[in-house]
C-alpha atoms as a PDB file:
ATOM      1  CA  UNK A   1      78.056 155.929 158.723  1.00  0.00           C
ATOM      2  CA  UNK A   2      75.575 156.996 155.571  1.00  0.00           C
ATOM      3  CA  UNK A   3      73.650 153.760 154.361  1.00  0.00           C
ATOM      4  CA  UNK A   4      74.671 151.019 151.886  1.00  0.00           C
ATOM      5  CA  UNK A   5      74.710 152.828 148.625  1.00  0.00           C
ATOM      6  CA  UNK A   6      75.552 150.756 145.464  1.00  0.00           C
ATOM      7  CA  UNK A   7      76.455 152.594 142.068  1.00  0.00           C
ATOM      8  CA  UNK A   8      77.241 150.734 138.911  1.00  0.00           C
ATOM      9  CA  UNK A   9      80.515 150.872 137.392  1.00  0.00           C
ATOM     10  CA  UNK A  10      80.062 149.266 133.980  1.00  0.00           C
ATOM     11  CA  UNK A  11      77.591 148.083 131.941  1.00  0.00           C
ATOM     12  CA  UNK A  12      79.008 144.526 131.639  1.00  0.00           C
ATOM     13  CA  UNK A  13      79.967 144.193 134.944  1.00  0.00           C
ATOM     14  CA  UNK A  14      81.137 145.975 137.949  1.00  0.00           C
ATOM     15  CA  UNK A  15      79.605 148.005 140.799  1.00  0.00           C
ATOM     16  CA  UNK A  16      80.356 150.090 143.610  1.00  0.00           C
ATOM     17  CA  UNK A  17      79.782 149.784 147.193  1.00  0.00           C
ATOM     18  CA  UNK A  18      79.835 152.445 149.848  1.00  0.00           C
ATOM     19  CA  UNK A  19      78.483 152.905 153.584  1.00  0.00           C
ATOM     20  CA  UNK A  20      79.811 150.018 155.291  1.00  0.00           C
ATOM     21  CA  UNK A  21      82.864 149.236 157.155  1.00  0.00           C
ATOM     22  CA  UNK A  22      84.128 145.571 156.359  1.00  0.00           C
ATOM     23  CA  UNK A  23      86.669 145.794 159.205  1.00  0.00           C
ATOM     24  CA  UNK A  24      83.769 145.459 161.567  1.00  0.00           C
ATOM     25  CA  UNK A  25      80.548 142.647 161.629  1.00  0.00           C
ATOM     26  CA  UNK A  26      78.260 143.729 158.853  1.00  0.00           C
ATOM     27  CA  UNK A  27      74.367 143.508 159.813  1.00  0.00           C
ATOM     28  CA  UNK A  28      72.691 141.223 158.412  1.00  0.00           C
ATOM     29  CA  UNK A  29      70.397 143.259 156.237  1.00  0.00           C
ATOM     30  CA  UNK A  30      73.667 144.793 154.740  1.00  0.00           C
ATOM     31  CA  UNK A  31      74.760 141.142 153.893  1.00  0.00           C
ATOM     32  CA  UNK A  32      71.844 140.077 152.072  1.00  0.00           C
ATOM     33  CA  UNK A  33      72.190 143.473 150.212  1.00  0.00           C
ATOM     34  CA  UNK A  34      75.592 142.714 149.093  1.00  0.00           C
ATOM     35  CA  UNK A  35      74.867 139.351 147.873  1.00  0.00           C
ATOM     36  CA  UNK A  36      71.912 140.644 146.094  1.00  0.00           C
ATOM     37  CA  UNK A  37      74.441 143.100 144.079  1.00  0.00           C
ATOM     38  CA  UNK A  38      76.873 140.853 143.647  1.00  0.00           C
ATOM     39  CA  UNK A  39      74.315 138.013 141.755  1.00  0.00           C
ATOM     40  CA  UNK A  40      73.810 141.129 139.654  1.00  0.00           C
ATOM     41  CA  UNK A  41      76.958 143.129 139.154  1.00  0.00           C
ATOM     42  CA  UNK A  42      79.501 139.966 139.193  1.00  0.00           C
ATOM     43  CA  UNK A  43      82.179 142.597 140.380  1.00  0.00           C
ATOM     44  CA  UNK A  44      81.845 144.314 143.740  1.00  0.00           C
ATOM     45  CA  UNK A  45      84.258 147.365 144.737  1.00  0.00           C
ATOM     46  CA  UNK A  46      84.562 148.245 148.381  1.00  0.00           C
ATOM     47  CA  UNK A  47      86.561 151.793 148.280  1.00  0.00           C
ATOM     48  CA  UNK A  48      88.178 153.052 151.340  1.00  0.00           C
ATOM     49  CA  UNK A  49      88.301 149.938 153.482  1.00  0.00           C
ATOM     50  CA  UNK A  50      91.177 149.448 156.192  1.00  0.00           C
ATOM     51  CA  UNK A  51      91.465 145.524 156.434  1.00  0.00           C
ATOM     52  CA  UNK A  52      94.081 143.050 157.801  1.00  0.00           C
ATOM     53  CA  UNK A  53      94.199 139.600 157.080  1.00  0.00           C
ATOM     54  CA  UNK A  54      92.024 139.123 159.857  1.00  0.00           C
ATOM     55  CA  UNK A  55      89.544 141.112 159.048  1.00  0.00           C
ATOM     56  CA  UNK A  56      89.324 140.221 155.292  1.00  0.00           C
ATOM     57  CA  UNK A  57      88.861 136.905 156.420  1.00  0.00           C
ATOM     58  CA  UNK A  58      86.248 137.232 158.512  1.00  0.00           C
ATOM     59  CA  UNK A  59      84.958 139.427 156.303  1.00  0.00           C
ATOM     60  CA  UNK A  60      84.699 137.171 153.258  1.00  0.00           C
ATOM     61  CA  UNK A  61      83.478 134.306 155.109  1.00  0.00           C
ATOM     62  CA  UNK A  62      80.164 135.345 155.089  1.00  0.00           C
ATOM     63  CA  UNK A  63      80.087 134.246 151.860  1.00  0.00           C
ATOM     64  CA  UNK A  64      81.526 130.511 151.968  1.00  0.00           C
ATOM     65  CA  UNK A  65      83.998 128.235 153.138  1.00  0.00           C
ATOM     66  CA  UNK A  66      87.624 129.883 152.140  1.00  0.00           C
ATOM     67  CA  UNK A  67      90.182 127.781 150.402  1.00  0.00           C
ATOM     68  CA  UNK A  68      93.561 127.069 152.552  1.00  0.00           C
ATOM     69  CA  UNK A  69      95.593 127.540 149.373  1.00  0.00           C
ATOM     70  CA  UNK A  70      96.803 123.849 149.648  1.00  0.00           C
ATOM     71  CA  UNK A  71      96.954 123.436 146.110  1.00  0.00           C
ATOM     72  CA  UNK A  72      99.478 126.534 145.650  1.00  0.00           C
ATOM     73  CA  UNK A  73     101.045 127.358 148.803  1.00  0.00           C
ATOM     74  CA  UNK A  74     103.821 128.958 147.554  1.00  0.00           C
ATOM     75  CA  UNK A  75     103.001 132.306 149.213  1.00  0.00           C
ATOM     76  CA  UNK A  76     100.618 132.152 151.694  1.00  0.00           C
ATOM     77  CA  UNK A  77     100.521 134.862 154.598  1.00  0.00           C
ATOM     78  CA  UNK A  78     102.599 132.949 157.524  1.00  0.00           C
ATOM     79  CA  UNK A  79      99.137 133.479 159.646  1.00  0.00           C
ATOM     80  CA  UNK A  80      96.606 132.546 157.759  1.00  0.00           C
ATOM     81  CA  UNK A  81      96.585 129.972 155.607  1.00  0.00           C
ATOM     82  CA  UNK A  82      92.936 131.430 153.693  1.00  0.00           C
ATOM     83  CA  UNK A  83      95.298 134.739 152.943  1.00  0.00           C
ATOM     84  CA  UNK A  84      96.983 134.334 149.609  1.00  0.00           C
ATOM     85  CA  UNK A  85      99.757 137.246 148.926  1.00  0.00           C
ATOM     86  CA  UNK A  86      99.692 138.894 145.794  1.00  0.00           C
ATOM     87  CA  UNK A  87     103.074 140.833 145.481  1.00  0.00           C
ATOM     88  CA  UNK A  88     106.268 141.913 143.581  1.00  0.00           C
ATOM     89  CA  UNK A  89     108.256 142.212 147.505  1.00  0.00           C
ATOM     90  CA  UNK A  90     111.264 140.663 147.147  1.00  0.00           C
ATOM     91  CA  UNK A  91     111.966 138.317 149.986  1.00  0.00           C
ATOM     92  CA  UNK A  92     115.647 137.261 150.680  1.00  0.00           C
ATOM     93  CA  UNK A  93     116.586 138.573 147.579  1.00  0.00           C
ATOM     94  CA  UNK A  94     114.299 136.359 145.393  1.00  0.00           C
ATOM     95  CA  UNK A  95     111.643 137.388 143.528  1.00  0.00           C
ATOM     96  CA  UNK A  96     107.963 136.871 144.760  1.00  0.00           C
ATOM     97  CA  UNK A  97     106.567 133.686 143.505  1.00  0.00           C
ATOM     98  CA  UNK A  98     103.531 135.663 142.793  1.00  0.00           C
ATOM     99  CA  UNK A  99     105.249 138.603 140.908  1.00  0.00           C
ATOM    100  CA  UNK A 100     103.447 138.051 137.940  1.00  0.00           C
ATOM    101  CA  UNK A 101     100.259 136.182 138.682  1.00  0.00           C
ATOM    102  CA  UNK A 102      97.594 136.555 136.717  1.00  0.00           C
ATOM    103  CA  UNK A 103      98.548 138.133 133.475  1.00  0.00           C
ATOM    104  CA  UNK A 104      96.560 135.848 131.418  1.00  0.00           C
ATOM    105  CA  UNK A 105      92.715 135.589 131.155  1.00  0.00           C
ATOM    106  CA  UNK A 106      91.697 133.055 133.439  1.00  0.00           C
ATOM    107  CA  UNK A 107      89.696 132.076 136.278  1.00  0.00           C
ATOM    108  CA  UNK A 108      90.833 131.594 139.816  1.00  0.00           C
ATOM    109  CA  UNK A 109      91.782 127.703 140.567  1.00  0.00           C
ATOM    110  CA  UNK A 110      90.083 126.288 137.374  1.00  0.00           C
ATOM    111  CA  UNK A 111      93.380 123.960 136.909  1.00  0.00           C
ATOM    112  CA  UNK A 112      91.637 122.556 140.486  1.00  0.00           C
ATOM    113  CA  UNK A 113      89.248 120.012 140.956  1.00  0.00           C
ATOM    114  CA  UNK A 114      86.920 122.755 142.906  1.00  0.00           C
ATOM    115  CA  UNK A 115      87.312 126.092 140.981  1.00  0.00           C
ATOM    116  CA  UNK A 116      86.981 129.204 143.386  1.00  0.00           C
ATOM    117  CA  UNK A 117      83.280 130.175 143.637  1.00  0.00           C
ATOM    118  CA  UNK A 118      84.184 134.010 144.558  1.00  0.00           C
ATOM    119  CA  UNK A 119      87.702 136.082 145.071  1.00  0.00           C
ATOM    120  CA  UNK A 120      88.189 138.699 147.323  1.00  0.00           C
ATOM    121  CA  UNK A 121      91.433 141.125 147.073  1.00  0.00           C
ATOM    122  CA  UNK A 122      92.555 143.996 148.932  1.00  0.00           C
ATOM    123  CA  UNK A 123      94.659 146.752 147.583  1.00  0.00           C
ATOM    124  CA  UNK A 124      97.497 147.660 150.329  1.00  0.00           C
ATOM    125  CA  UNK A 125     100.339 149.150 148.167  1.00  0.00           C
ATOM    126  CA  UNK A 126      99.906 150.122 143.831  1.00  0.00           C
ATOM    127  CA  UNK A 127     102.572 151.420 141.829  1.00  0.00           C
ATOM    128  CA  UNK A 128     101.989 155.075 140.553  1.00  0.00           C
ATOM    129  CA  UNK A 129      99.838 154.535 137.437  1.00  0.00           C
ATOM    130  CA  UNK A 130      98.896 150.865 136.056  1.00  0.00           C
ATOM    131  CA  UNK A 131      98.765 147.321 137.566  1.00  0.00           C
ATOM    132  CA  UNK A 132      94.736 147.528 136.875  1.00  0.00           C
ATOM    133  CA  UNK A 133      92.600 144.434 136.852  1.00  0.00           C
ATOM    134  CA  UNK A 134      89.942 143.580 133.708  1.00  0.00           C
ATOM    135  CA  UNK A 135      87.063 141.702 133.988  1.00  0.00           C
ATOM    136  CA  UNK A 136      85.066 139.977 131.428  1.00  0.00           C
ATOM    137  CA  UNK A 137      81.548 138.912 131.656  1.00  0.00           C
ATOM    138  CA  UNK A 138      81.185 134.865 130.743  1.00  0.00           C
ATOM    139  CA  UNK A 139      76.604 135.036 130.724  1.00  0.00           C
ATOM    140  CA  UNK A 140      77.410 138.184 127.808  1.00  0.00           C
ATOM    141  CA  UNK A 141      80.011 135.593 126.403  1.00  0.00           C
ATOM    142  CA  UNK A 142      77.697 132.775 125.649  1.00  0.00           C
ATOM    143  CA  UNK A 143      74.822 134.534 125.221  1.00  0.00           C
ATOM    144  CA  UNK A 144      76.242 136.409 121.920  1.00  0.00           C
ATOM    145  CA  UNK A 145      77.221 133.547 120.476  1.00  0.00           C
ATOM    146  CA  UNK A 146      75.580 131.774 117.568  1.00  0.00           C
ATOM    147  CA  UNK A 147      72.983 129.503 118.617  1.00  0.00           C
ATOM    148  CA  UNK A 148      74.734 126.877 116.296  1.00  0.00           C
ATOM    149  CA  UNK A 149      78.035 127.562 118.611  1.00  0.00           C
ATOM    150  CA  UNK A 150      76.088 127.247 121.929  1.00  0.00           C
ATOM    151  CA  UNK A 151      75.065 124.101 121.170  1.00  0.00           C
ATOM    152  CA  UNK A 152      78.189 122.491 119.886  1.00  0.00           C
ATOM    153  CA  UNK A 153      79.706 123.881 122.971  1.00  0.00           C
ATOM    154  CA  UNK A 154      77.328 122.260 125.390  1.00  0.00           C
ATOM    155  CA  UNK A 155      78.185 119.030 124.962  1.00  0.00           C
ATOM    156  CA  UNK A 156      81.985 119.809 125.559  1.00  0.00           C
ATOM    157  CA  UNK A 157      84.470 119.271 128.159  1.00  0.00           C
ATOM    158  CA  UNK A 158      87.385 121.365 128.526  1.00  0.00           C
ATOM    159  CA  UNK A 159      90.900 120.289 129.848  1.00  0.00           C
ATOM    160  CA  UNK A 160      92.232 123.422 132.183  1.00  0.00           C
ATOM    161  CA  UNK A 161      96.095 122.719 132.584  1.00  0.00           C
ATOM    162  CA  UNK A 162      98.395 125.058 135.102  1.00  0.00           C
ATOM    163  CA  UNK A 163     100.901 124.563 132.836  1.00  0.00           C
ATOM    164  CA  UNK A 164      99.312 127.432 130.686  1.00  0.00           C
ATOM    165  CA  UNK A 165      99.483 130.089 133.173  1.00  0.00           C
ATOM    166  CA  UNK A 166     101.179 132.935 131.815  1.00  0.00           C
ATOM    167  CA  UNK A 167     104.916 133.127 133.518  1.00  0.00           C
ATOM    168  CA  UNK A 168     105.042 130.234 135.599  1.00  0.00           C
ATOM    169  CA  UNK A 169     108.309 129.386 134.272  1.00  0.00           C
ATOM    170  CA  UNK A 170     109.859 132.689 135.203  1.00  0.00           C
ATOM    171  CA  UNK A 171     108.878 131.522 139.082  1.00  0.00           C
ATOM    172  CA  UNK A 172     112.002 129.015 138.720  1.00  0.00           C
ATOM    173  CA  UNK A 173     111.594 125.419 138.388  1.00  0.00           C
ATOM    174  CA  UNK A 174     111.488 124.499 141.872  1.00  0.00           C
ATOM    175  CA  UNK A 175     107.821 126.808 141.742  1.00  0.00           C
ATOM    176  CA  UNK A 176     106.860 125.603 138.762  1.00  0.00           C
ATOM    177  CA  UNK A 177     107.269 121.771 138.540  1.00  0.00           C
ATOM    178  CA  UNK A 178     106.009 121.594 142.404  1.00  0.00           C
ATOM    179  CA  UNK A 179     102.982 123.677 141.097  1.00  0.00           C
ATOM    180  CA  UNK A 180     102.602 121.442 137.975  1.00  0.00           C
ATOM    181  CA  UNK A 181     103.011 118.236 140.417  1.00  0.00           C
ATOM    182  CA  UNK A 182     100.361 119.605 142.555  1.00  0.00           C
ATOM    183  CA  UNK A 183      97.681 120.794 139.952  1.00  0.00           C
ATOM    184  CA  UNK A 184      97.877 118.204 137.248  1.00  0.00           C
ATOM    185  CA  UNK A 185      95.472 118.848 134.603  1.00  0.00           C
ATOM    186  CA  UNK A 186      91.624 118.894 135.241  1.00  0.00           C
ATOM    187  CA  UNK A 187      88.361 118.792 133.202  1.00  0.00           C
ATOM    188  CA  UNK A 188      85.474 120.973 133.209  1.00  0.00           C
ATOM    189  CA  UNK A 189      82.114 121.514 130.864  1.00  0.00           C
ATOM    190  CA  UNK A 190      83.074 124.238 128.361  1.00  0.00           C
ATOM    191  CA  UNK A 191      79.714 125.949 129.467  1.00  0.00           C
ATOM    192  CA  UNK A 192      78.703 125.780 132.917  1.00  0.00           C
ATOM    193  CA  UNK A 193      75.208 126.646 134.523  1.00  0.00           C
ATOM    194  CA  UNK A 194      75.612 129.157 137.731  1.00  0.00           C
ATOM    195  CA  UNK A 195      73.970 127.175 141.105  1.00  0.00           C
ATOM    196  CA  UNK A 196      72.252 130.899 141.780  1.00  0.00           C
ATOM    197  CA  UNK A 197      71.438 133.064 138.699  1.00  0.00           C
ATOM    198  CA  UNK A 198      70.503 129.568 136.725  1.00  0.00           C
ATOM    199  CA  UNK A 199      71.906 131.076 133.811  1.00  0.00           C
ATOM    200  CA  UNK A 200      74.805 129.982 131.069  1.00  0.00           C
ATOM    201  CA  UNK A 201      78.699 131.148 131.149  1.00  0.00           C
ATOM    202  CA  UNK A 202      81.347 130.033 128.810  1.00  0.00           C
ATOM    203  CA  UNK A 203      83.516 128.449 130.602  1.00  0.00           C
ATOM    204  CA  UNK A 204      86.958 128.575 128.600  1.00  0.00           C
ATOM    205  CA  UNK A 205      89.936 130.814 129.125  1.00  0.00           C
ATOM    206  CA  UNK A 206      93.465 130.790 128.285  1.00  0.00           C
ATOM    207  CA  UNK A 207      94.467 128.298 130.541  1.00  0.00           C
ATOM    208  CA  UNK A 208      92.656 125.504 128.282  1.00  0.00           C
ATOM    209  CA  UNK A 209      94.559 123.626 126.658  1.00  0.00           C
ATOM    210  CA  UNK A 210      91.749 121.031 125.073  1.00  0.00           C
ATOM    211  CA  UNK A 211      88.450 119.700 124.378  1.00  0.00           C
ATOM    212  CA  UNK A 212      87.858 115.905 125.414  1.00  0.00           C
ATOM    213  CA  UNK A 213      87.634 113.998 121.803  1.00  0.00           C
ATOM    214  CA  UNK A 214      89.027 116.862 120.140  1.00  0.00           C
ATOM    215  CA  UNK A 215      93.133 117.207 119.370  1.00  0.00           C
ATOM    216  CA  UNK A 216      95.083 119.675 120.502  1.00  0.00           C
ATOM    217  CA  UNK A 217      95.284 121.132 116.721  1.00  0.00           C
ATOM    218  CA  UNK A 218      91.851 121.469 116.424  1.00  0.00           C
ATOM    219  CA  UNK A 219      90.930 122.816 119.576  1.00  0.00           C
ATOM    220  CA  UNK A 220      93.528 125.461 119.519  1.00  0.00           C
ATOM    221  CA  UNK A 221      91.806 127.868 117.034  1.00  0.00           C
ATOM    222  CA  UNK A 222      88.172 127.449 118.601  1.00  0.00           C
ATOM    223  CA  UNK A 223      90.059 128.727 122.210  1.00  0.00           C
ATOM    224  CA  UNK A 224      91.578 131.304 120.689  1.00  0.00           C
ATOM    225  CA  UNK A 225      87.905 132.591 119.233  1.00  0.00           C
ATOM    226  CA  UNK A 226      86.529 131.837 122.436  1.00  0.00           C
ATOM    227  CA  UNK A 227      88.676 133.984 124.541  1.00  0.00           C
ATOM    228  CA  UNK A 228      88.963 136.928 122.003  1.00  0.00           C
ATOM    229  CA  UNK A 229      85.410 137.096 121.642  1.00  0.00           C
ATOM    230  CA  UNK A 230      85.090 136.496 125.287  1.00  0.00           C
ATOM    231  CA  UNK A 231      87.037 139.819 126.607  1.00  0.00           C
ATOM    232  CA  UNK A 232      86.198 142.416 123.703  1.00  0.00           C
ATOM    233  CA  UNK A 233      85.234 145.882 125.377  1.00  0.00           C
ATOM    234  CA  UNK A 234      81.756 145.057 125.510  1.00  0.00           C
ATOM    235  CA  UNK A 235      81.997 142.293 127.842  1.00  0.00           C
ATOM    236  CA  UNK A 236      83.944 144.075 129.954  1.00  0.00           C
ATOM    237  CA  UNK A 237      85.264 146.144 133.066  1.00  0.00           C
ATOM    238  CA  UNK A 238      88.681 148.035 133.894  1.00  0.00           C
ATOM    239  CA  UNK A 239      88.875 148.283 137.603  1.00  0.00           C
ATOM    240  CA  UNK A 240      91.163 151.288 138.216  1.00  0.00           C
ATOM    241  CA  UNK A 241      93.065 149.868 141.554  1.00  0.00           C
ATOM    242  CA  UNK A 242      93.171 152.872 144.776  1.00  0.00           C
ATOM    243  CA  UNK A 243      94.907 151.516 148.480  1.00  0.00           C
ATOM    244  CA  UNK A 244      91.777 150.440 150.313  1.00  0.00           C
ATOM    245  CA  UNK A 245      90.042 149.043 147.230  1.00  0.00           C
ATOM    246  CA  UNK A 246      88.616 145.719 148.289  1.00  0.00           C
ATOM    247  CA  UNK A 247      87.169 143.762 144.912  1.00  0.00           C
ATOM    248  CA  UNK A 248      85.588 140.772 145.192  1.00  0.00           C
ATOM    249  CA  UNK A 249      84.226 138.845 141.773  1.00  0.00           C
ATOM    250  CA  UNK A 250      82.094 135.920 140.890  1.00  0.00           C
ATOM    251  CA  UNK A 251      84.515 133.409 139.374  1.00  0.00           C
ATOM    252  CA  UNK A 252      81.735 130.830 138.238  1.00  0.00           C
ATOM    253  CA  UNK A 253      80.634 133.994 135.289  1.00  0.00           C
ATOM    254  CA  UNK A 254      83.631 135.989 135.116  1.00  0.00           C
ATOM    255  CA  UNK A 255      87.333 135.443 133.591  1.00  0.00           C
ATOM    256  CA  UNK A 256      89.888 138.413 134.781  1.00  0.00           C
ATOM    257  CA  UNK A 257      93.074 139.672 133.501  1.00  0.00           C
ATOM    258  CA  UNK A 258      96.079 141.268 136.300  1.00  0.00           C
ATOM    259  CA  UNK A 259      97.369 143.842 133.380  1.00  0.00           C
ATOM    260  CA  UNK A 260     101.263 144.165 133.551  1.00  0.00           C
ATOM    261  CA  UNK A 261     101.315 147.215 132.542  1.00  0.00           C
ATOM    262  CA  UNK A 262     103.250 148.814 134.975  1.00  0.00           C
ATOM    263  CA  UNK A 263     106.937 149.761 136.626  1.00  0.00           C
ATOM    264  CA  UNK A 264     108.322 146.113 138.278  1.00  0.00           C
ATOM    265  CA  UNK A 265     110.521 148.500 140.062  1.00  0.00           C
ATOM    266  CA  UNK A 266     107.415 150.073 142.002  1.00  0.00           C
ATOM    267  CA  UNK A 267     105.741 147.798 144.632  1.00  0.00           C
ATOM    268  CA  UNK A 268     102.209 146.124 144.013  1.00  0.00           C
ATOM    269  CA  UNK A 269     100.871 144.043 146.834  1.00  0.00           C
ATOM    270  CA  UNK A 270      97.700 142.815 147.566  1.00  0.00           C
ATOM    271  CA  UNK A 271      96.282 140.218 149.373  1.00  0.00           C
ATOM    272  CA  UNK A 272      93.624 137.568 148.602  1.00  0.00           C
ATOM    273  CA  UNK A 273      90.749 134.759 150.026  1.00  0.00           C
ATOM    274  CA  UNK A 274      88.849 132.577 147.733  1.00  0.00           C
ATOM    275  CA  UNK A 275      85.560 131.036 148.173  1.00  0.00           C
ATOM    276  CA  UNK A 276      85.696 127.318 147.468  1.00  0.00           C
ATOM    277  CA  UNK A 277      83.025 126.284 144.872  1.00  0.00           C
ATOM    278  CA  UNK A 278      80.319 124.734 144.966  1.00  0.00           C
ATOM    279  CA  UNK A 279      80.946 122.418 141.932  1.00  0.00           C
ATOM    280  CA  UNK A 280      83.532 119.555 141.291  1.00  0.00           C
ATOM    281  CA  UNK A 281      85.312 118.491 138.126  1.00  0.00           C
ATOM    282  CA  UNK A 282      87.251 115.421 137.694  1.00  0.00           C
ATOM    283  CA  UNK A 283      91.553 114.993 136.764  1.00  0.00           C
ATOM    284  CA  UNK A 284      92.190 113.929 133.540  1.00  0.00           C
ATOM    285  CA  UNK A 285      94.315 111.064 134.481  1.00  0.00           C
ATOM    286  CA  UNK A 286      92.769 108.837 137.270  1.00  0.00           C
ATOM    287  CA  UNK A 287      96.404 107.973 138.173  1.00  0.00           C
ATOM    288  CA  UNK A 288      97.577 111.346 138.365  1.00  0.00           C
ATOM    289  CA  UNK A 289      94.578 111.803 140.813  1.00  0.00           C
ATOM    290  CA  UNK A 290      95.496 109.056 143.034  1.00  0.00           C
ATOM    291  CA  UNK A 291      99.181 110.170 143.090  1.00  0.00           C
ATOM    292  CA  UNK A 292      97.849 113.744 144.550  1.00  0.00           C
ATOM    293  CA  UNK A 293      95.927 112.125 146.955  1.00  0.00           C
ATOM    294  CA  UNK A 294      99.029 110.818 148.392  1.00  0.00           C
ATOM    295  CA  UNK A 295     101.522 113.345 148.460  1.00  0.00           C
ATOM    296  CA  UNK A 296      99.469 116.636 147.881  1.00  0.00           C
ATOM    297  CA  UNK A 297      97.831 118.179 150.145  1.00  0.00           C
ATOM    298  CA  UNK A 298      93.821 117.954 149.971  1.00  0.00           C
ATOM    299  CA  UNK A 299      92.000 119.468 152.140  1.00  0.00           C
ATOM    300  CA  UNK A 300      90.334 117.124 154.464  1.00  0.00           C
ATOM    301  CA  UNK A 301      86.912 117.988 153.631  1.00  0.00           C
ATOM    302  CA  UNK A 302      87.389 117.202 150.409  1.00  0.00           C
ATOM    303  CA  UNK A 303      88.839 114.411 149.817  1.00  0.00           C
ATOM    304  CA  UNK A 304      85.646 111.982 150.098  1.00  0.00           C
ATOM    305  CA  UNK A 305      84.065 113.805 146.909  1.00  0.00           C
ATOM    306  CA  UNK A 306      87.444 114.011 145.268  1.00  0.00           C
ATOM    307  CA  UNK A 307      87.734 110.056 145.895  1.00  0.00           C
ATOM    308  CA  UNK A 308      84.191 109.376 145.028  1.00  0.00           C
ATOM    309  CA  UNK A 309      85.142 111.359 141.618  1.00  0.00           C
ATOM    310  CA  UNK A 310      87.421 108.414 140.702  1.00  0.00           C
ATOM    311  CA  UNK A 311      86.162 105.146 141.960  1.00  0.00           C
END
């Protein structure tokens, strides 16, 4: 096989990786390569891979401890619990509950108390032209703001509610009141500083519904600037799906957008592993957080920090 070979993609983001195999151990000179490109690219794309679950786990545990998708596990692979399935399959005649994940800007598990450091998806089937995935550089975000903006935004927290996710209620109500039940609403600094790079990202997306001591009413139009100003061309990156693709993003500088722009009739499946992160934020409502502790299912690793949160 030729030798690790990384190309960018975009100028915001985005870059491409080629001579290695990520169905087999990678050495670990090719690791610390990959790490290295993807503190600097934010998106990494892995053409012409053949993975499994199996492999894609393995794979993508090099770079953390992989959430068991307890918080949503609506459609997990019947395997592995780290495997999250992205697809519009019917099953028994019902739609997917994941048939339309996505199509908002957002980043992975940021209704959660740990937001997903890194994602990691793998193409297997794409309808004939669309379904792409956008990316949107958060460091660009903040950076180009005012320097009047960055600081008002600084000293804010943001409320992240699953309730905002675009097309939860199409899921039917069983889905989406178990979902809400298990993900009640979360907060998180509007601006967060990356544990690696050291550097600033907005931290706002569509699935904010609030800034702690500011209404609903007023918040509203400063998210909407946010996120417009947050995805406009220049911040971003189009990734053009092929079967094989593996993409795997930095969630903790990046928001990303599953475009619907395609035939529901043709099949687009894909399959997923998230990194947990390595930051916590705290639930809204102390109660709501004790009621989760109870009945939903934390992982067991974390539910000494998530206590400690609310003592």
């Amino acid at each position: 096989m030729p030798d690790l070979t990384i190309q960018r993609l975009g100028h915001a983001c985005g870059a491409r990786v080629t001579g290695v195999d990520l169905s087999r151990p990678v050495s670990a000179a090719d690791l610390a390569a990959i790490r290295r490109a993807w503190l600097e690219n934010l998106v990494l794309v892995f053409p012409g891979q053949k993975l499994d679950p199996r492999s894609l786990v393995a794979f993508t545990r090099n770079f953390g401890e992989l959430d068991d998708y307890a918080t949503q596990p609506f459609n997990r692979h019947p395997e592995f619990n780290e495997v999250f399935v992205l697809t519009n399959k019917r099953t028994n005649g019902k739609p997917s509950p994941t048939y339309n994940s996505g199509q908002n800007w957002h980043t992975d598990l940021s209704y959660t108390l740990r937001p997903a450091k890194g994602t990691a998806v793998y193409c297997v089937e794409k309808p004939s032209v669309g379904g792409d995935t956008m990316f949107a550089n958060m460091y660009l975000a903040y950076e180009r703001l005012s320097p009047k903006m960055r600081e008002f935004l600084d000293g804010l927290e943001a409320v992240h509610d699953a309730s905002l996710i675009e097309g939860l209620d199409k899921r039917g109500p069983e889905v989406a009141n178990e979902f809400r039940r298990l993900n009640p609403p979360v907060v998180h600094p509007a601006v967060r500083v990356h544990q690696e790079s050291g550097r600033k990202a907005l931290y706002v997306n569509e699935r904010v519904r609030n800034f702690l001591g500011l209404s609903e009413a007023e918040s509203k139009p400063i998210v909407k600037f946010l996120c417009e100003h947050s995805v406009q061309p220049r911040h971003t990156y189009r990734h053009y799906w092929s079967i094989g693709d593996l993409v795997m993003w930095d969630n903790r500088c990046l928001v990303h957008l599953a475009v619907g722009d395609y035939d529901p009739a043709e099949i687009r499946h894909m399959i997923r592993t998230s990194c947990m992160g390595d930051y916590y934020g705290r639930y809204l409502d102390p109660e709501a957080a004790a009621a989760q502790m109870k009945s939903a299912p934390v992982p067991a690793a974390d539910k000494k920090s998530v206590a400690a949160l609310h003592d």
